[in-house]
Protein backbone atom coordinates (compact mmCIF):
# COMPACT_ATOMS: atom_id res chain seq x y z
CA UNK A 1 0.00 0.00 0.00
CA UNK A 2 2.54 2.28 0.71
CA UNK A 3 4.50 1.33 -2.26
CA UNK A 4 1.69 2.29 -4.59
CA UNK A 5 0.77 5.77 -2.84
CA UNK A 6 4.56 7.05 -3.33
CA UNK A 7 4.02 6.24 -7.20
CA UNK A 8 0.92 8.37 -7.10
CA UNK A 9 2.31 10.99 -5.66
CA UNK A 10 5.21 10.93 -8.03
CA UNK A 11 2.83 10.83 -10.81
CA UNK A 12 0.83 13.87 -9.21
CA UNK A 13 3.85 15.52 -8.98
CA UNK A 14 4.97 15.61 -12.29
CA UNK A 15 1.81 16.80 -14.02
CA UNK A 16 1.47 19.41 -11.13
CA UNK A 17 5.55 20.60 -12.65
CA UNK A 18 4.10 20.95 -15.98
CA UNK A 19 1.00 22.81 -14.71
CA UNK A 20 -1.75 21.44 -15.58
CA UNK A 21 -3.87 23.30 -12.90
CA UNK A 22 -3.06 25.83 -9.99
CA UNK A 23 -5.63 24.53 -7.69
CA UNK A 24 -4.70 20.96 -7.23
CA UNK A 25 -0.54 22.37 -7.38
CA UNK A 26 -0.93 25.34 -5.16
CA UNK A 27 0.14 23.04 -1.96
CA UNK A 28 3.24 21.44 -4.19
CA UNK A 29 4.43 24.73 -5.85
CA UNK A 30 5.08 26.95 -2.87
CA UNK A 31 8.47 28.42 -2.88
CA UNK A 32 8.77 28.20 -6.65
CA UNK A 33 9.95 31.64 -8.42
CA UNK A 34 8.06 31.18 -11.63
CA UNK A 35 9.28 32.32 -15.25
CA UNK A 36 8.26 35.93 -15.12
CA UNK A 37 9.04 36.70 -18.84
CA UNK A 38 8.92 39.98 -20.87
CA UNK A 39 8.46 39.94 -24.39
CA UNK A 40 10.15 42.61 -26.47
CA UNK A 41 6.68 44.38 -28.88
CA UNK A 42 8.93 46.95 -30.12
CA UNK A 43 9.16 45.75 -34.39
CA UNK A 44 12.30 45.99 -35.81
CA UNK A 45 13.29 48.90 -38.32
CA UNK A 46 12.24 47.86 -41.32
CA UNK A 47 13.32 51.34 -43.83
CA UNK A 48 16.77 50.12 -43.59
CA UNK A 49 17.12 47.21 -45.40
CA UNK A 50 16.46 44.82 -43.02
CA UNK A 51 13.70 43.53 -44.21
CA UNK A 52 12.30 42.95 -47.62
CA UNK A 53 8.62 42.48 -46.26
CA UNK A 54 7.68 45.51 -47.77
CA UNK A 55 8.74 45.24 -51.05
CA UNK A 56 7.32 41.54 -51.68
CA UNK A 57 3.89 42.10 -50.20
CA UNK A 58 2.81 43.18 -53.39
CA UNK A 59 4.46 40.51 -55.33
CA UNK A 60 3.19 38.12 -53.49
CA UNK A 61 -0.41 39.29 -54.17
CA UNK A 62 0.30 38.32 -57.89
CA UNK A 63 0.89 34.40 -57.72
CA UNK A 64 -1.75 32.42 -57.49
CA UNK A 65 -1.62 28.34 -56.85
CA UNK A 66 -2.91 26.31 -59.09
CA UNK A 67 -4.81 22.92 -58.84
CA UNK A 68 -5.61 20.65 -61.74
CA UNK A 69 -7.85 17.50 -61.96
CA UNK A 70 -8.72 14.76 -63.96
CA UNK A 71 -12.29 13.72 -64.31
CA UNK A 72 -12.92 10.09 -64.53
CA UNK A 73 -16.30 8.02 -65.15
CA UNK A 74 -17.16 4.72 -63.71
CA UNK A 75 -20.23 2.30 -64.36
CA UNK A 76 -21.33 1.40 -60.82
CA UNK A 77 -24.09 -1.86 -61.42
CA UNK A 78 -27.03 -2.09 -58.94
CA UNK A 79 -29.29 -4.66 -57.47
CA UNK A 80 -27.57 -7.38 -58.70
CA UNK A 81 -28.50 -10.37 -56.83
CA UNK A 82 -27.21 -14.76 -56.90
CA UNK A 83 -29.43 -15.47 -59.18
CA UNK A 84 -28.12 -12.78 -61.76
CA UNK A 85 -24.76 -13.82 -60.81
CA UNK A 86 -25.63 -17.54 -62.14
CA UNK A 87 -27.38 -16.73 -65.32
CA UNK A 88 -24.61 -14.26 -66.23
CA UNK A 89 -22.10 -17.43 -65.65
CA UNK A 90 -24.48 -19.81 -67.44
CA UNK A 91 -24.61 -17.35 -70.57
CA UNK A 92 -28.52 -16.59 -70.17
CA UNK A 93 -30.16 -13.39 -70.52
CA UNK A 94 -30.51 -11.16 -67.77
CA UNK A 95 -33.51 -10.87 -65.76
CA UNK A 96 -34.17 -7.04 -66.40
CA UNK A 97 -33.77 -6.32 -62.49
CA UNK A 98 -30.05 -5.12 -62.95
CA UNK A 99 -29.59 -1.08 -62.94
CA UNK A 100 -26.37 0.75 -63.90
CA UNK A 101 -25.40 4.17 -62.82
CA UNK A 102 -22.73 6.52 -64.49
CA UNK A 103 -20.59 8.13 -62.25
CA UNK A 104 -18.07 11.31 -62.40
CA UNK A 105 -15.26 10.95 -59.87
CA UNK A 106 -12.53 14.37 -59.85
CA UNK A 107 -9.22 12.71 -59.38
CA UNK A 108 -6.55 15.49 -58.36
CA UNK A 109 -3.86 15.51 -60.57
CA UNK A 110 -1.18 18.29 -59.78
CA UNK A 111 -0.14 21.64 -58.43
CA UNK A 112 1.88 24.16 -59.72
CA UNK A 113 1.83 27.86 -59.56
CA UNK A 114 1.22 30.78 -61.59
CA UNK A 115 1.42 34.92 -62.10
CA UNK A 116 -0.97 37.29 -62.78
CA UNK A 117 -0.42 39.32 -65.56
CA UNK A 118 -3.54 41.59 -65.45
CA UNK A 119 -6.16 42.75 -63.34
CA UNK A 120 -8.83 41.42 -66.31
CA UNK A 121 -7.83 37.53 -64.81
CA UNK A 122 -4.78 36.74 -67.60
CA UNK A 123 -2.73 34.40 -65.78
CA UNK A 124 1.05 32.81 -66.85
CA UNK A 125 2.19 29.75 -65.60
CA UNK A 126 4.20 26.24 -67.12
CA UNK A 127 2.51 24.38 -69.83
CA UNK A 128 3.70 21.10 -67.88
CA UNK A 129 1.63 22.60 -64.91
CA UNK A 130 -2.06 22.42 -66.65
CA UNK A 131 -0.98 19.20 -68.68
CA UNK A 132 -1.37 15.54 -68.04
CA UNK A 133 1.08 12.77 -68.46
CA UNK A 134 -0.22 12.24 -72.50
CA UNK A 135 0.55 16.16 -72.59
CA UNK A 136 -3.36 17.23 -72.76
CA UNK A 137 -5.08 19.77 -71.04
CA UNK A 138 -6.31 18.99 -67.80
CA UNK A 139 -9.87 18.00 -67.37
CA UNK A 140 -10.11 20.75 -64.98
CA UNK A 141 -8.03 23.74 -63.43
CA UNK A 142 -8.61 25.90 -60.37
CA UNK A 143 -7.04 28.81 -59.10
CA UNK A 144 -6.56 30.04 -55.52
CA UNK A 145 -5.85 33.68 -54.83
CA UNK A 146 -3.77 34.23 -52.02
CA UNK A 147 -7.05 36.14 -50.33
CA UNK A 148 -8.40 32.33 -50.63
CA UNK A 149 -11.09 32.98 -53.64
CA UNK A 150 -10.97 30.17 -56.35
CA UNK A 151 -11.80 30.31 -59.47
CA UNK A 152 -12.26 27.59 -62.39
CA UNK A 153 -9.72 28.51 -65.23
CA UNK A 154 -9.53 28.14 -69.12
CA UNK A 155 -6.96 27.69 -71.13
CA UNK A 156 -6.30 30.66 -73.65
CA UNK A 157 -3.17 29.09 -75.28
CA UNK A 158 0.14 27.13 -74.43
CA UNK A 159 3.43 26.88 -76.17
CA UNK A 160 5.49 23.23 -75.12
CA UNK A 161 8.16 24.29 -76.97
CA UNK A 162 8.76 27.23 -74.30
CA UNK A 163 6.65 25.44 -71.39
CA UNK A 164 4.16 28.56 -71.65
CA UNK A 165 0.52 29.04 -70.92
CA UNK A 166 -1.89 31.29 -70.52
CA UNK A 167 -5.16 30.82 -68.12
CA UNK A 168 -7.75 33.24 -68.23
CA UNK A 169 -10.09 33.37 -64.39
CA UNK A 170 -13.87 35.73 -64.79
CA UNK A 171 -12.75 37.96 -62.86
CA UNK A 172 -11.44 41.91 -62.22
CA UNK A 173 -9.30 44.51 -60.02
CA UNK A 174 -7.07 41.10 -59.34
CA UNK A 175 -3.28 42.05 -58.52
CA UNK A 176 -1.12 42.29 -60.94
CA UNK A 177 2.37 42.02 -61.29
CA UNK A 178 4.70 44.70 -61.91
CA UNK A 179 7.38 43.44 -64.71
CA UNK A 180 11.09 44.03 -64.93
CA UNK A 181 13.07 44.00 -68.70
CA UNK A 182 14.82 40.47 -67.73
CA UNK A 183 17.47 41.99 -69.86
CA UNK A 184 19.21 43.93 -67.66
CA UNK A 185 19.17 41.23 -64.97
CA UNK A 186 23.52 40.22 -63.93
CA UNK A 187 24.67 37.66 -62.44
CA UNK A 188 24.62 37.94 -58.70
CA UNK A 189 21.48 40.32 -58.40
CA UNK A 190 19.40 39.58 -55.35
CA UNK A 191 16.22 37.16 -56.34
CA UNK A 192 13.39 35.92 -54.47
CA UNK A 193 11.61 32.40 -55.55
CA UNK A 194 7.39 32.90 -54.90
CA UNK A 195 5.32 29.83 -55.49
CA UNK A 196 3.20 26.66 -53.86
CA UNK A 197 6.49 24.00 -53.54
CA UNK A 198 4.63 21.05 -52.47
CA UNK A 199 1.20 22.59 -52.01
CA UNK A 200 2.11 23.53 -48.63
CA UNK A 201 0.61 27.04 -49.39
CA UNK A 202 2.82 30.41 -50.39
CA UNK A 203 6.32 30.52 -49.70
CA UNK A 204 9.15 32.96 -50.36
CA UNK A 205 12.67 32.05 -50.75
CA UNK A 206 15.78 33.71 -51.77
CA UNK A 207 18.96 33.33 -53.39
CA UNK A 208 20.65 35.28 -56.10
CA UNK A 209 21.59 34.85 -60.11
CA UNK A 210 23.56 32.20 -61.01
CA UNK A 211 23.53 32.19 -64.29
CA UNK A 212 22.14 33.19 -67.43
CA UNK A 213 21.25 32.23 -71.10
CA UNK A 214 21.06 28.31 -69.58
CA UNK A 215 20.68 25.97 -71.90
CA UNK A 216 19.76 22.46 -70.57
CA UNK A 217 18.09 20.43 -73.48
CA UNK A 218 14.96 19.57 -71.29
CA UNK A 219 12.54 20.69 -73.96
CA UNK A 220 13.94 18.81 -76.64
CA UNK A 221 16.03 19.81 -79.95
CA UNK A 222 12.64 21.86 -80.99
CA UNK A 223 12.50 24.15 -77.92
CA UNK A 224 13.77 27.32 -76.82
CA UNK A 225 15.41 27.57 -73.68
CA UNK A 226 17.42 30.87 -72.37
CA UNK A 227 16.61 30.41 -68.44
CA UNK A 228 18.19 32.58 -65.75
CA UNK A 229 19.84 29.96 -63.24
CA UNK A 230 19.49 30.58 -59.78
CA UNK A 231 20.11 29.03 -55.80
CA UNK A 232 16.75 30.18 -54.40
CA UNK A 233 15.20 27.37 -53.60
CA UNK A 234 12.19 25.90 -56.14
CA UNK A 235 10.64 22.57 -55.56
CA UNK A 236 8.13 20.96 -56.94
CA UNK A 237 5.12 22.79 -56.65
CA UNK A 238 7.07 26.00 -57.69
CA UNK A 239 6.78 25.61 -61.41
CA UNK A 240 4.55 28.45 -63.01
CA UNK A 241 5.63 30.86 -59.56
CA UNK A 242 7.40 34.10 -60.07
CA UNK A 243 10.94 34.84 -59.46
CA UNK A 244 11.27 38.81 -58.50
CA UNK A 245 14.05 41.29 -58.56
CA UNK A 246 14.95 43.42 -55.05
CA UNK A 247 12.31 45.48 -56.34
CA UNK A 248 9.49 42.87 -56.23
CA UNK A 249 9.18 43.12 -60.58
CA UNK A 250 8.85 39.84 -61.84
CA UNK A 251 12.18 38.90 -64.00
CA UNK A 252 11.22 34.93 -64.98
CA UNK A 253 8.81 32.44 -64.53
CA UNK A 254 10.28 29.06 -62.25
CA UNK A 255 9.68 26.39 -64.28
CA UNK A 256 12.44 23.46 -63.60
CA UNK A 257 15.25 22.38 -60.96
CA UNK A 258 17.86 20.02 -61.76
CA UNK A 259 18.43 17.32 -59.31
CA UNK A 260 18.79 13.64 -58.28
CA UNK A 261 16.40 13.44 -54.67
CA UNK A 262 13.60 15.36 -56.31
CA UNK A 263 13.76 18.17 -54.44
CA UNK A 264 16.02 21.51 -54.06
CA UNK A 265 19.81 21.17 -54.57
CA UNK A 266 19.98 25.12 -55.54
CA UNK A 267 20.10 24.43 -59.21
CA UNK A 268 16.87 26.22 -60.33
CA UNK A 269 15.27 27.27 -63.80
CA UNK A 270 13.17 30.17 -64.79
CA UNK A 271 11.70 31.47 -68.10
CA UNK A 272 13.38 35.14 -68.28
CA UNK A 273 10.16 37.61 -68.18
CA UNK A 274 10.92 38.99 -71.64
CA UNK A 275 10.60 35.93 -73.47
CA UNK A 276 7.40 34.87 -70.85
CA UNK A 277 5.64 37.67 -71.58
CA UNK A 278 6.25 37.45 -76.04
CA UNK A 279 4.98 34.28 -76.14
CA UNK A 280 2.11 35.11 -73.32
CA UNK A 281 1.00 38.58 -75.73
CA UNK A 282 1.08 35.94 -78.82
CA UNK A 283 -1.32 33.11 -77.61
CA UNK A 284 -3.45 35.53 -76.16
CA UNK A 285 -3.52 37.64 -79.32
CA UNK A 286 -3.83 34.61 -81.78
CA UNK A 287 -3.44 31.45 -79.73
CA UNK A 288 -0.48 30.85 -81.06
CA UNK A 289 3.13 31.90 -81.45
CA UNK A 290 4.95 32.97 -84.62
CA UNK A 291 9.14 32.54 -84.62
CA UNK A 292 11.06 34.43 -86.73
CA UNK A 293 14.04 32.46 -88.23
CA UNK A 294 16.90 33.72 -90.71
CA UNK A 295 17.38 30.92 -92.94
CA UNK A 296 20.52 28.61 -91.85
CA UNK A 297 21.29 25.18 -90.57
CA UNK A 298 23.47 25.29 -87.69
CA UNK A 299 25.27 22.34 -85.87
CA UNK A 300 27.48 22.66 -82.75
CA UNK A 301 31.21 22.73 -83.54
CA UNK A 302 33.65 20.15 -81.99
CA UNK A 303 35.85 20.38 -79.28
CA UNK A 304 38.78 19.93 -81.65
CA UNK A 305 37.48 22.69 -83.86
CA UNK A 306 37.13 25.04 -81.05
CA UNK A 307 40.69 24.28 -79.60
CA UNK A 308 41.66 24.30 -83.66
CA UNK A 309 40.47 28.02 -83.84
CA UNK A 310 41.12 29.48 -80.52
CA UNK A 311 36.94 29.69 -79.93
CA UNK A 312 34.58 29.03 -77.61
CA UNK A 313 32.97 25.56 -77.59
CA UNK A 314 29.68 27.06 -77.79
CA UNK A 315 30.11 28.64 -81.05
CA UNK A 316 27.88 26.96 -83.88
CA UNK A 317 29.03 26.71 -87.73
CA UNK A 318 26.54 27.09 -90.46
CA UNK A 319 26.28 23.97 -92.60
CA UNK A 320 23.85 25.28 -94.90
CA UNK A 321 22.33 28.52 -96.21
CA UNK A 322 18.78 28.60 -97.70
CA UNK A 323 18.56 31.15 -100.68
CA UNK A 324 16.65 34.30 -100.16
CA UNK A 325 16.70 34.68 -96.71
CA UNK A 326 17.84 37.26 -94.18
CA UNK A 327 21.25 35.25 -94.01
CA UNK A 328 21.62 34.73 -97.23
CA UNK A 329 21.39 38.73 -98.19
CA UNK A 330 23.30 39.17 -95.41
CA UNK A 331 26.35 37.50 -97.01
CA UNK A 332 26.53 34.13 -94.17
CA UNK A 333 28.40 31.47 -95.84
CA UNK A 334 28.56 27.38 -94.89
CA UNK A 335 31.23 26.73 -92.96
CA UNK A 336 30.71 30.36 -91.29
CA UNK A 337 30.86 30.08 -87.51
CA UNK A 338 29.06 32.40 -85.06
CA UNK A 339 30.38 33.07 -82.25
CA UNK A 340 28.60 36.26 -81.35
CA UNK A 341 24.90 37.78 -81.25
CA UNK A 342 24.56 41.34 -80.45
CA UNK A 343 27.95 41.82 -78.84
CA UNK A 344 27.42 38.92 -76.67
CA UNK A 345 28.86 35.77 -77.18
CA UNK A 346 26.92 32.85 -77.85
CA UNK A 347 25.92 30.29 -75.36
CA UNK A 348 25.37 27.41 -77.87
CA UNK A 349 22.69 26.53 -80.82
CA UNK A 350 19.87 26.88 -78.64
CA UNK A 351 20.32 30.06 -77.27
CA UNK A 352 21.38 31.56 -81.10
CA UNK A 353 17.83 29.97 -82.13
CA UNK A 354 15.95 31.26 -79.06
CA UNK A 355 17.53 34.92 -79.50
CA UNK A 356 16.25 34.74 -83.09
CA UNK A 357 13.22 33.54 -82.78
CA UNK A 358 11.50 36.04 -80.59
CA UNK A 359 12.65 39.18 -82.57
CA UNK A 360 10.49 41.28 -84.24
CA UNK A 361 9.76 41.80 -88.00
CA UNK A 362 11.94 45.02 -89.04
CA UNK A 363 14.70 44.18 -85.83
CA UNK A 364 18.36 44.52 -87.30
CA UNK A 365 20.79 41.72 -85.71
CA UNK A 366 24.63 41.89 -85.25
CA UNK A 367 26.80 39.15 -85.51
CA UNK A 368 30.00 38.16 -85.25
CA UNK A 369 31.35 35.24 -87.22
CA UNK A 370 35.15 33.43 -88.02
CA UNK A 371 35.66 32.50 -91.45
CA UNK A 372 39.13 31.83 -92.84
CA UNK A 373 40.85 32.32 -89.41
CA UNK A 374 39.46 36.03 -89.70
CA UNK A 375 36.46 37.83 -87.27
CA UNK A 376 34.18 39.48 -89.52
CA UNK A 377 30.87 41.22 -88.47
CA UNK A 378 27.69 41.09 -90.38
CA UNK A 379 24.28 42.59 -89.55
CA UNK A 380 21.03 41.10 -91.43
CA UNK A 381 17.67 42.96 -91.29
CA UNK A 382 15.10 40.32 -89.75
CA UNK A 383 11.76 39.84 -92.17
């Protein structure tokens, strides 16, 4: 007996530390000082750069999370019974009691992210976002605001070979975003990563430029890929979110991460803003997006040519020239190799073919090319 009233009172003891109630601890607590905190209310200085809060709040008004669904139908049977269970396995006719019942099930499908581009509901996010696994349009799309309102979306237009599209919500006054000329973006600017990485809800990271003019061959030999690398951290979930500048302007669109787990190594993607917003203006003008082109073949050159030469490895040669094209008037030879666009140096045949193909009718283009172990310079008037 006495054994088990000194566990008792051990166990009383305990949950009277943790305080579970004054009354029945009062007797057990006397002599104990208490905590007696004080917690600091006084906010921190926020003018001075130590915070970004400020500057994002707006930014983060403009993505939007976005849901996507497949609908499936099954044929649910009713009131079958034995006996229609032994005249199906006996091959005779039913007896007319059996009812059937089509049914609609929504099976979720993914979540991504996207960017408002207006306040009239135009929204930009990843093609691979609203697409299923066969590449379609999903059965269904929804949008979240991050005020909580939904809305069912449409599809306007989408581009795979940039990982574009457009989504259009009935509504308006929605929060825009404000856009920066991705153009004048430099390596080691100050980013921030805004998105729905693993549907856990809105999350802001940060990180800076890594890189730029990336070309990873993830959209195959017919796509156009210039992405700005950077560390902030995108996972899944983030694709179709907004990477901003220190300003809170939106300078690229996150669309893909490399790594081996899955998840974030600091290798991230995103569609420069300039070339997200081109193709965005096309499909919603026409549905559709028109490249411009200037009439070559192009093929990498080898690592012997470019030691050969003194070049970069990411220079392309020109193995064939169509007649009566921009390059052709403009004097481009085979066996030409460019090695520069517009003062800058090329980072391989994707990115010459992705800086071509967005430029307008009437644009002027300078190049740099190496024929003859000579650096000449050509300009060609884009039609």
């Amino acid at each position: 007996m006495k054994i088990r009233i000194k566990v008792v009172s051990r166990w009383m003891f305990g949950l009277c530390f943790i305080g579970l109630t004054s009354f029945a601890c009062s007797g057990w607590a006397s002599g104990a000082e208490g905590l007696n905190l004080r917690i600091d209310d006084q906010s921190i200085d926020r003018s001075n750069g130590a915070s970004y809060a400020g500057m994002l709040e707006q930014a983060q008004k403009s993505v939007v999370s976005v849901y996507t669904a497949e609908l499936v139908q099954y044929l649910r049977y009713s009131g079958s019974s034995r006996d229609d269970l032994l005249r199906d396995y006996l091959g005779l006719p039913p007896t007319g009691r059996r009812g059937s019942n089509l049914e609609t099930h929504k099976v979720p499908q993914g979540v991504g992210s996207g960017v408002i581009l207006n306040t009239n509901g135009y929204i930009v996010t990843n093609n691979h976002v609203i697409s299923n696994k066969q590449g379609e349009v999903a059965d269904e799309i929804l949008v979240r605001l991050t005020n909580g309102k939904e809305y069912k979306a449409r599809v306007v237009g989408r581009d795979p070979q940039t990982d574009i599209a457009v989504l259009k919500v009935d509504a308006t006054g929605l929060p825009s975003a404000k856009i920066a000329n991705s153009k004048q973006t430099k390596v080691g600017d100050i980013v921030f990563a805004i998105g729905n990485p693993m549907g856990v809800g809105l999350t802001v990271t940060t990180g800076i430029i890594s890189a730029k003019n990336r070309n990873i061959g993830i959209y195959g030999v017919d796509g156009y890929e210039n992405f700005i690398q950077t560390d902030a951290s995108i996972n899944p979930g983030n694709s179709g979110g907004a990477l901003v500048d220190i300003k809170g302007r939106l300078i690229g669109i996150n669309s893909a991460i490399v790594s081996r787990s899955g998840g974030n190594v600091g290798i991230g993607f995103a569609i420069p803003s300039n070339l997200a917003v081109d193709v965005s203006t096309q499909l919603t003008k026409t549905g559709k997006v028109q490249r411009r082109t200037i009439g070559v073949y192009i093929a990498p050159i080898t690592e012997a040519e470019a030691e050969h030469f003194g070049l970069s490895n990411k220079s392309v040669v020109i193995k064939n020239v169509i007649a009566e094209t921009a390059a052709a008037k403009a004097g481009l030879l085979s066996g030409d190799i460019i090695t520069h666009i517009n003062d800058k140096a090329i980072g391989g045949s994707g990115h010459l073919r992705s800086s071509i193909a967005h430029l307008k009718k009437g644009d002027t283009v300078k190049m740099k090319i190496w024929r003859q172990s000579k650096t000449h310079s050509v300009s060609m008037l884009i039609e």
